[in-house]
Protein backbone atom coordinates (compact mmCIF):
# COMPACT_ATOMS: atom_id res chain seq x y z
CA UNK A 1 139.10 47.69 108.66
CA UNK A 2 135.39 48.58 108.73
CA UNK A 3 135.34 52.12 108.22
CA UNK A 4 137.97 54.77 107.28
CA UNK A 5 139.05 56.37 110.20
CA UNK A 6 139.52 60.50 110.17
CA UNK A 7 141.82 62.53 112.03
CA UNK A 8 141.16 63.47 115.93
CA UNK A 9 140.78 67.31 116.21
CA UNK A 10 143.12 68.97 119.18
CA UNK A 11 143.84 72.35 121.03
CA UNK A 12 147.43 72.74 122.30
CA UNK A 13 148.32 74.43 125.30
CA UNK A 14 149.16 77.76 123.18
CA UNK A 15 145.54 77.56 121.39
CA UNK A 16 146.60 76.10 118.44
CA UNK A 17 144.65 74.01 116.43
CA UNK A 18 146.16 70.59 115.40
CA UNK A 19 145.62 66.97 113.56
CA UNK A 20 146.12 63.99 114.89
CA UNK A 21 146.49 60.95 112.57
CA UNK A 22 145.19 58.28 115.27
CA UNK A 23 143.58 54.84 113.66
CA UNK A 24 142.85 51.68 114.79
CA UNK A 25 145.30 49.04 114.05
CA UNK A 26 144.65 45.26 113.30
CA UNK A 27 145.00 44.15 116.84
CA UNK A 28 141.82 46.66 117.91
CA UNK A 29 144.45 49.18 119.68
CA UNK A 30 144.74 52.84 118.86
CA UNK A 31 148.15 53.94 116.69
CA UNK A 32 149.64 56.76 115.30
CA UNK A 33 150.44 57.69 111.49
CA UNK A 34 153.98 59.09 111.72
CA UNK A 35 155.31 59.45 107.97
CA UNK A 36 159.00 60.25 107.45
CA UNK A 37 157.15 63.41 105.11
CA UNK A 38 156.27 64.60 108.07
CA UNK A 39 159.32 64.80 110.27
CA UNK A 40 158.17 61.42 111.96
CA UNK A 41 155.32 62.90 113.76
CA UNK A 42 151.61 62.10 113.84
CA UNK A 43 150.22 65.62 114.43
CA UNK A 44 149.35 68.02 111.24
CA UNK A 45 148.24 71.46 110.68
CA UNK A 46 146.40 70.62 107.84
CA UNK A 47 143.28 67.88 108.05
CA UNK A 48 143.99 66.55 104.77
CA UNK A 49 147.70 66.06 105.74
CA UNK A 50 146.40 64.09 109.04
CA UNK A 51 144.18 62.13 106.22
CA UNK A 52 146.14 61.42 104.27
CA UNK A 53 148.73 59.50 106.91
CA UNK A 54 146.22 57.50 108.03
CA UNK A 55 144.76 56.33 104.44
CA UNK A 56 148.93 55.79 104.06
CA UNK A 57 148.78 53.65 107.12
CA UNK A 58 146.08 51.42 105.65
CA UNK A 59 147.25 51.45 102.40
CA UNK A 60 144.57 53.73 100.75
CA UNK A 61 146.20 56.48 99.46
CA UNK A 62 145.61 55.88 95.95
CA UNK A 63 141.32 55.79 97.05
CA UNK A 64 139.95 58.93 95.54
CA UNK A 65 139.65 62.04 98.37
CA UNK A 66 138.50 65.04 96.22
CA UNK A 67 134.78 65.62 94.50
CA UNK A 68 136.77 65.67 91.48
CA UNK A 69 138.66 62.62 91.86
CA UNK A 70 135.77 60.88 92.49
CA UNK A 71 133.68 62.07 89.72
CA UNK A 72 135.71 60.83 87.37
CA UNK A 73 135.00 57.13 87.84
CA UNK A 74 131.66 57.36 89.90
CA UNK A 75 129.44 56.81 86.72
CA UNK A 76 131.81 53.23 85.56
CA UNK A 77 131.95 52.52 89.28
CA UNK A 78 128.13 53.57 90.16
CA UNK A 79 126.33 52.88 86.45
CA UNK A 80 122.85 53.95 86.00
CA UNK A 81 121.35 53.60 82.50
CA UNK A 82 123.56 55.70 79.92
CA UNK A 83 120.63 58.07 79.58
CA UNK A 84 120.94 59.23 83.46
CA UNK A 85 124.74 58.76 83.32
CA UNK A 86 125.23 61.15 80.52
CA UNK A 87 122.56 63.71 82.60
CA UNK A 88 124.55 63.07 85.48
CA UNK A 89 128.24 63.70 84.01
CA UNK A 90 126.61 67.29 82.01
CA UNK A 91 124.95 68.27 85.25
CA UNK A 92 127.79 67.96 87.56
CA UNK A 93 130.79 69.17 84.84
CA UNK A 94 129.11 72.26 84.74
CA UNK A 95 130.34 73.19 88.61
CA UNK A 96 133.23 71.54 89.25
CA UNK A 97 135.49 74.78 88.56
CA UNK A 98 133.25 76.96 90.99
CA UNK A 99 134.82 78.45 93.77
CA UNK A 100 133.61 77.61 97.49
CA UNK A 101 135.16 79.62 99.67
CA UNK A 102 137.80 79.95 97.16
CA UNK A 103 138.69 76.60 96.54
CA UNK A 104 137.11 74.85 93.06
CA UNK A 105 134.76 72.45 93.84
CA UNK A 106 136.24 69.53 91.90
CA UNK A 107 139.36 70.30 94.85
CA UNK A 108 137.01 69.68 97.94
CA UNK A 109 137.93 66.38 100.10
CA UNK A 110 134.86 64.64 100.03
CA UNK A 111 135.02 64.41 103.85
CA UNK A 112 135.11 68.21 104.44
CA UNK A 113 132.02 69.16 102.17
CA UNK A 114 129.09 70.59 104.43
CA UNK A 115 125.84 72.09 104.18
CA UNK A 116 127.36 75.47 104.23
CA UNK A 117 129.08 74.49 101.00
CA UNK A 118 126.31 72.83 99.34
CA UNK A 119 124.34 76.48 100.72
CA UNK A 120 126.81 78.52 99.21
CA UNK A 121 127.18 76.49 95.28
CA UNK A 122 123.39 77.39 95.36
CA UNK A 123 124.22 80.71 96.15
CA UNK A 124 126.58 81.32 92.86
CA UNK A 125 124.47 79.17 90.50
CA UNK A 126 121.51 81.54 91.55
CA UNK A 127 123.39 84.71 91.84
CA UNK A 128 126.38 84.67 89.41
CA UNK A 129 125.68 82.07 87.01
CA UNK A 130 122.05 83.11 86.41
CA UNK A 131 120.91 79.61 86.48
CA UNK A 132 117.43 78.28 86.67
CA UNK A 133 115.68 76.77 89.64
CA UNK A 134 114.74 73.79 87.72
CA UNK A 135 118.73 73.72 86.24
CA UNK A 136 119.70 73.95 90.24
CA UNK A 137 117.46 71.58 91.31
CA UNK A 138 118.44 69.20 88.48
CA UNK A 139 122.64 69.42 89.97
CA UNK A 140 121.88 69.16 93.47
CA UNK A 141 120.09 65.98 92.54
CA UNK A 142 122.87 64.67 90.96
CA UNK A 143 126.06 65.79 93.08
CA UNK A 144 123.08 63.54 96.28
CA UNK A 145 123.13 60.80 94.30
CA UNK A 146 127.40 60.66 94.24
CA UNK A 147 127.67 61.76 97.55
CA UNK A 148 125.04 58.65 98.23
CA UNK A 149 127.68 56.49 96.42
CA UNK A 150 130.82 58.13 97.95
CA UNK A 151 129.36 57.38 101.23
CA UNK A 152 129.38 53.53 100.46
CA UNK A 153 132.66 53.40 98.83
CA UNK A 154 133.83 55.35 102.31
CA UNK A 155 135.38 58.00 100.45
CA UNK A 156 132.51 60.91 102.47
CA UNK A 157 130.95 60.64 105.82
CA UNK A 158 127.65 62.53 105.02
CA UNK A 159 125.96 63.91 101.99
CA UNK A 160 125.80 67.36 102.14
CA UNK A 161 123.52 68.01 99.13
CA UNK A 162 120.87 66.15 100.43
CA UNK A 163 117.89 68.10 101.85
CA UNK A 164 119.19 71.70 100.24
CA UNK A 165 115.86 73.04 99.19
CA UNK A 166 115.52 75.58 96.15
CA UNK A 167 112.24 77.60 96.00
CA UNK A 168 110.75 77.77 92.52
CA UNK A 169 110.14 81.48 93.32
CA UNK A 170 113.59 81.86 94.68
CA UNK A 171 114.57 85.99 94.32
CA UNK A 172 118.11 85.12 93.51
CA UNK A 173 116.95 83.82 90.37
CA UNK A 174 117.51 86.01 87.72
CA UNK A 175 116.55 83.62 85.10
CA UNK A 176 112.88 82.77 85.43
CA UNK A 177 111.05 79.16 84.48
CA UNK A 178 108.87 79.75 81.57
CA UNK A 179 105.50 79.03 82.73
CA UNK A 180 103.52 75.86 81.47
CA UNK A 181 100.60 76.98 79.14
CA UNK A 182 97.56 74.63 78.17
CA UNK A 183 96.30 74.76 74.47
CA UNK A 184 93.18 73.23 74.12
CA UNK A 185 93.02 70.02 71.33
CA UNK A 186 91.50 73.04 68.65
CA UNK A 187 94.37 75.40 69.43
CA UNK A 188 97.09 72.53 69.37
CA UNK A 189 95.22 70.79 65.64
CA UNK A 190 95.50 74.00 64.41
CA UNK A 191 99.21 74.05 65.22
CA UNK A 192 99.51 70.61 63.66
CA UNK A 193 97.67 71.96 60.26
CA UNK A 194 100.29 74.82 60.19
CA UNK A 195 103.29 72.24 60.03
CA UNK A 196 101.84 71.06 56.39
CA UNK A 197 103.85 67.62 55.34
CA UNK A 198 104.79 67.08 58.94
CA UNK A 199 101.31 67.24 60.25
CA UNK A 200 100.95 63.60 61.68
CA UNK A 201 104.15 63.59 62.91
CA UNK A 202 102.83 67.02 65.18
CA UNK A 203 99.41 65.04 66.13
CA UNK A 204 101.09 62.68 67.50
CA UNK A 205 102.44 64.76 70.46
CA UNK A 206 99.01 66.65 70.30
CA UNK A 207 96.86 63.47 70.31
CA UNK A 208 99.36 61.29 72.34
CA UNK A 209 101.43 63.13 75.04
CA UNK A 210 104.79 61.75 74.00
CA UNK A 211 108.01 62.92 74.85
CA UNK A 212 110.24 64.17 71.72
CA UNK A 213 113.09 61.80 72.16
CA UNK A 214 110.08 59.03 72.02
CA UNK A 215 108.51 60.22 68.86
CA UNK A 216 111.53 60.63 66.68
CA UNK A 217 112.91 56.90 67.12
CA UNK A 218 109.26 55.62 66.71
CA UNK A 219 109.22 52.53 64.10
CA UNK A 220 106.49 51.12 61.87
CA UNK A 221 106.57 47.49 63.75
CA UNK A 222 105.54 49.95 67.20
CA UNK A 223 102.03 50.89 65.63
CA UNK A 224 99.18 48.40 64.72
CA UNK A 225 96.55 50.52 63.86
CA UNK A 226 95.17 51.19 67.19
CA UNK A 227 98.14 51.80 69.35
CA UNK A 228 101.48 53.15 69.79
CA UNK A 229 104.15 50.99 71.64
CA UNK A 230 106.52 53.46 73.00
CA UNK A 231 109.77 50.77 73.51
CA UNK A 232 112.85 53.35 72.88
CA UNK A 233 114.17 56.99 73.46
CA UNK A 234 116.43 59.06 70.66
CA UNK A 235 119.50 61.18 72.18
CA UNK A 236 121.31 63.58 70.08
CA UNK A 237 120.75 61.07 67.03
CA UNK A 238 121.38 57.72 69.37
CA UNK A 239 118.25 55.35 70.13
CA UNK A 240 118.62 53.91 73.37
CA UNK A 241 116.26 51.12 74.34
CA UNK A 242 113.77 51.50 76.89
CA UNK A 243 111.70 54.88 77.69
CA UNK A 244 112.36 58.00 80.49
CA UNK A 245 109.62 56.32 82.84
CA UNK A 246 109.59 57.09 86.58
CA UNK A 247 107.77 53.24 86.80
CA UNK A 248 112.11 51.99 85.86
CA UNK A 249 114.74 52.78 84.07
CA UNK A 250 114.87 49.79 81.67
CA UNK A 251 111.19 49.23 81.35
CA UNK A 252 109.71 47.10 78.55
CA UNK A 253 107.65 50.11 77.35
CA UNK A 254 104.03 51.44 77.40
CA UNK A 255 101.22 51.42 75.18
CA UNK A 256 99.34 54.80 73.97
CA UNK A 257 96.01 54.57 72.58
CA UNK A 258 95.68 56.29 69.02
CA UNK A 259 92.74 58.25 68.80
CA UNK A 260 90.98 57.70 64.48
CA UNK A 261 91.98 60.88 63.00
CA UNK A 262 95.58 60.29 63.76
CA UNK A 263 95.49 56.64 62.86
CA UNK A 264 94.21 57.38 59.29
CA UNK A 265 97.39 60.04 59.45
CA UNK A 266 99.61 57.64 60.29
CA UNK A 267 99.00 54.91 57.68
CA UNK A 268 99.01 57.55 55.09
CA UNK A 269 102.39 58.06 55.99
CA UNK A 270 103.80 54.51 56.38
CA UNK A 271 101.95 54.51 52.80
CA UNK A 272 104.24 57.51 51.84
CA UNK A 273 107.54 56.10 53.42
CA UNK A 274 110.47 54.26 51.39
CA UNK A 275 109.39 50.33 51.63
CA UNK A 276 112.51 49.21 52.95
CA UNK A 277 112.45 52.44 55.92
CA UNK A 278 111.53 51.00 59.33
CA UNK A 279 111.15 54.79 60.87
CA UNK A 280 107.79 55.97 60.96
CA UNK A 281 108.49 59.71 60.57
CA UNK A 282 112.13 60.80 58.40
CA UNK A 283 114.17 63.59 57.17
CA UNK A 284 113.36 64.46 53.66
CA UNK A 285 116.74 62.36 52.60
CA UNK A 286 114.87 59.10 54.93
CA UNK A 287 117.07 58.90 58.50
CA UNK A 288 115.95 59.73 61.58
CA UNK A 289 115.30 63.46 62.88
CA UNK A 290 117.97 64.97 65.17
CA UNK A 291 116.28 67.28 68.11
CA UNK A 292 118.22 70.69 66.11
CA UNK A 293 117.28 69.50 62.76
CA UNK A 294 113.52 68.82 64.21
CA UNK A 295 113.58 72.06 65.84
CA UNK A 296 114.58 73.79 62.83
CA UNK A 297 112.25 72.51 59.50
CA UNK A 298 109.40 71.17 61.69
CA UNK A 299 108.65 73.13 64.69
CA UNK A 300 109.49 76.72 64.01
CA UNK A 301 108.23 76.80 60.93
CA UNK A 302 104.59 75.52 62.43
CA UNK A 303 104.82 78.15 64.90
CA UNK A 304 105.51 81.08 62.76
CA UNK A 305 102.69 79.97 60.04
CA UNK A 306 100.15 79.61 63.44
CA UNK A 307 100.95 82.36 65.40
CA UNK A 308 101.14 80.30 68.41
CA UNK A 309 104.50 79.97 70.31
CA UNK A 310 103.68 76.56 71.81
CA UNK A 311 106.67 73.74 72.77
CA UNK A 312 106.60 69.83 72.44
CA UNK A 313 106.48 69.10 75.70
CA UNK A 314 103.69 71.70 76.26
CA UNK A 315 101.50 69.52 74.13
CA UNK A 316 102.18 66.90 76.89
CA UNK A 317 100.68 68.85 80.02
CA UNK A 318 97.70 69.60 77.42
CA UNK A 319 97.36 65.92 76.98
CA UNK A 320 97.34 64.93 80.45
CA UNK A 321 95.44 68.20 81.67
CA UNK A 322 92.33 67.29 79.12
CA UNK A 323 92.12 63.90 79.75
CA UNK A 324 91.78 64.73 83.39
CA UNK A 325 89.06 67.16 82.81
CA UNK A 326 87.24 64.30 80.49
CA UNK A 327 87.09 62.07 83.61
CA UNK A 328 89.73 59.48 82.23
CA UNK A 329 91.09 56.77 85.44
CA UNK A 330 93.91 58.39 87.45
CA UNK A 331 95.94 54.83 87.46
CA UNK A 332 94.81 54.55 83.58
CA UNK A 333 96.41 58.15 82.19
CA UNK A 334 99.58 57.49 84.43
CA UNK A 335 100.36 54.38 82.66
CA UNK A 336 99.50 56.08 79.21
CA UNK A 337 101.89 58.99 80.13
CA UNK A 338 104.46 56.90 81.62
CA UNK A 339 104.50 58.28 85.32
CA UNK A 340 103.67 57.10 88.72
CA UNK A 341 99.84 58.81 89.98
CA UNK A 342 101.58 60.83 91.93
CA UNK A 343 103.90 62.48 89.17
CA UNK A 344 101.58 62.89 86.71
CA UNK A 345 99.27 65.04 89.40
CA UNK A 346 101.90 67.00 90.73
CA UNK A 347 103.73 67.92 87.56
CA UNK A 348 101.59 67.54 84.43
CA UNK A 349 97.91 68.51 85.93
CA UNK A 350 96.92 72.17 85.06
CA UNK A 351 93.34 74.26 85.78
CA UNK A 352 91.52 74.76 82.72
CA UNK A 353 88.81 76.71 84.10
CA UNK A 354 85.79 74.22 83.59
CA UNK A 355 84.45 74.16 86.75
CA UNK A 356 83.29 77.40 87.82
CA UNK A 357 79.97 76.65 87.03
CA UNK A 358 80.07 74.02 88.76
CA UNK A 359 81.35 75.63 91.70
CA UNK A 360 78.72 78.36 91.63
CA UNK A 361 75.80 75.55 91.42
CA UNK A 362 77.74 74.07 94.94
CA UNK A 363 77.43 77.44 96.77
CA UNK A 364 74.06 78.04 94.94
């Protein structure tokens, strides 16, 4: 067999709307699925029924038929790196009891999901959920990439996630995306200052545009007094090697420059750590910051003792949105940042304002 074969849809003479469980057998000629279940015939009011027959006929019953079914092995059977597999499994877990057209998701055949279905699961997360259009987005993405895989494994036919478009500014959408703000270097030292002990450990995502999970695993052997080597990612107080890169997903790391200020910073505090710790930035008791822990000694207290109510990953966008403004090479700050060109334009590049004068000199 080549392909799983699906029922043939029929009208009978009173109207009625019937399966029939017609396959190609191993000699190339049509046949019939007539299970004693079902009275020894090989038409079915139900599609699945009809399915089913046939899969029986070939042997496949046991081959996982239902969203659910399949999701439970498609990350062994489909592995991407355990970073995406774990975003993957939370994304996709968080709808499989929802209700489309009053049937849970995790209960849909593969075969019979649709775009109407796929139309409608946006339609709850928006509406009844109160989800994000990011946190949409982000499921979508994922329930594609198993219907890719389901496709291949010839458990679906078509991937009906693929394609379903959520605007940002989407009116269903109770929940709003925080917009990105840009804090210029003064604003965002000044933030650093307020965090007192932990104040090189805040430059660095001022001075550096580094992801959280890559500063908190960061090791004394990845700095040599110039640069940064950004080899490994921390998870929920697991280091995984390699770095979230759109350039691969088990890269061999990238190299940030460290700008003087923040390199004097950062031997003082190698100079500070326990000899025999290999982290560059610890708890108070010496092991290495969870994201709650970090959340909760380091970066709220340097936002109330600022005033300013900025986020790690804004400091990122800053990064990338000053650099830009210096002049720095395109090809140059997307390798520093860890993104293809393209990316880093699209997501991380913000108007600062700097060029009105410039405009007004144009027009004249």
């Amino acid at each position: 067999m080549t392909r799983r074969e699906s029922p043939i849809k029929r009208r009978n003479p009173s109207g009625e709307i019937v399966w029939v469980a017609r396959y190609t057998g191993s000699d190339g000629k049509y046949r019939i699925a007539k299970p004693r279940w079902n009275r020894g015939k090989g038409t079915f009011l139900l599609k699945r029924e009809a399915q089913q027959a046939i899969d029986e006929a070939y042997g496949l019953s046991d081959r996982p038929d239902t969203l659910g079914e399949y999701f439970a092995t498609w990350t062994t059977q489909h592995p991407r790196s355990e970073r995406t597999n774990e975003t993957n499994e939370h994304r996709i877990s968080r709808v499989l009891e929802l209700e489309v057209e009053g049937i849970p998701l995790k209960q849909w055949p593969m075969r019979e999901l649709r775009r109407r279905h796929a139309l409608a699961l946006v339609d709850h997360m928006l509406r009844v959920q109160g989800r994000a259009t990011t946190g949409v987005v982000g499921i979508l993405r994922s329930l594609s990439a198993m219907a890719e895989d389901a496709i291949t494994d010839e458990v679906a036919d078509l991937n009906p996630f693929k394609g379903v478009r959520v605007r940002a500014n989407d009116p269903r959408a109770k929940k709003k995306r925080r917009p990105i703000r840009v804090f210029s270097f003064e604003q965002m030292h000044a933030f650093a200052k307020a965090a007192g002990r932990y104040e090189a450990m805040v430059r660095v995502f001022t001075d550096t545009g580094m992801r959280l999970g890559e500063v908190l695993p960061l090791r004394r052997e990845d700095f040599d007094g110039e640069t940064l080597k950004v080899r490994r990612t921390a998870h929920e107080g697991m280091i995984l090697e390699g770095t979230k890169t759109d350039h691969g997903e088990h890269d061999a790391g990238r190299t940030v420059p460290v700008p003087a200020t923040l390199a004097w910073m950062i031997e003082a505090q190698i100079q500070l750590n326990e000899k025999d710790c290999d982290l560059l930035f610890t708890t108070p008791t010496g092991r290495m910051w969870r994201e709650r822990n970090f959340y909760r000694d380091v970066w709220k207290p340097a936002q109330a003792a600022s005033g300013l109510d900025m986020r790690p990953h804004e400091c990122r966008h800053g990064y990338v949105t000053h650099m830009r403004a210096a002049g720095i090479n395109d090809a140059d700050l997307a390798e520093i940042a860890g993104h293809r060109v393209e990316t880093m334009l699209a997501r991380y590049t913000h108007g600062v304002g700097q060029s009105f004068g410039a405009v007004r000199e144009v027009i004249g």
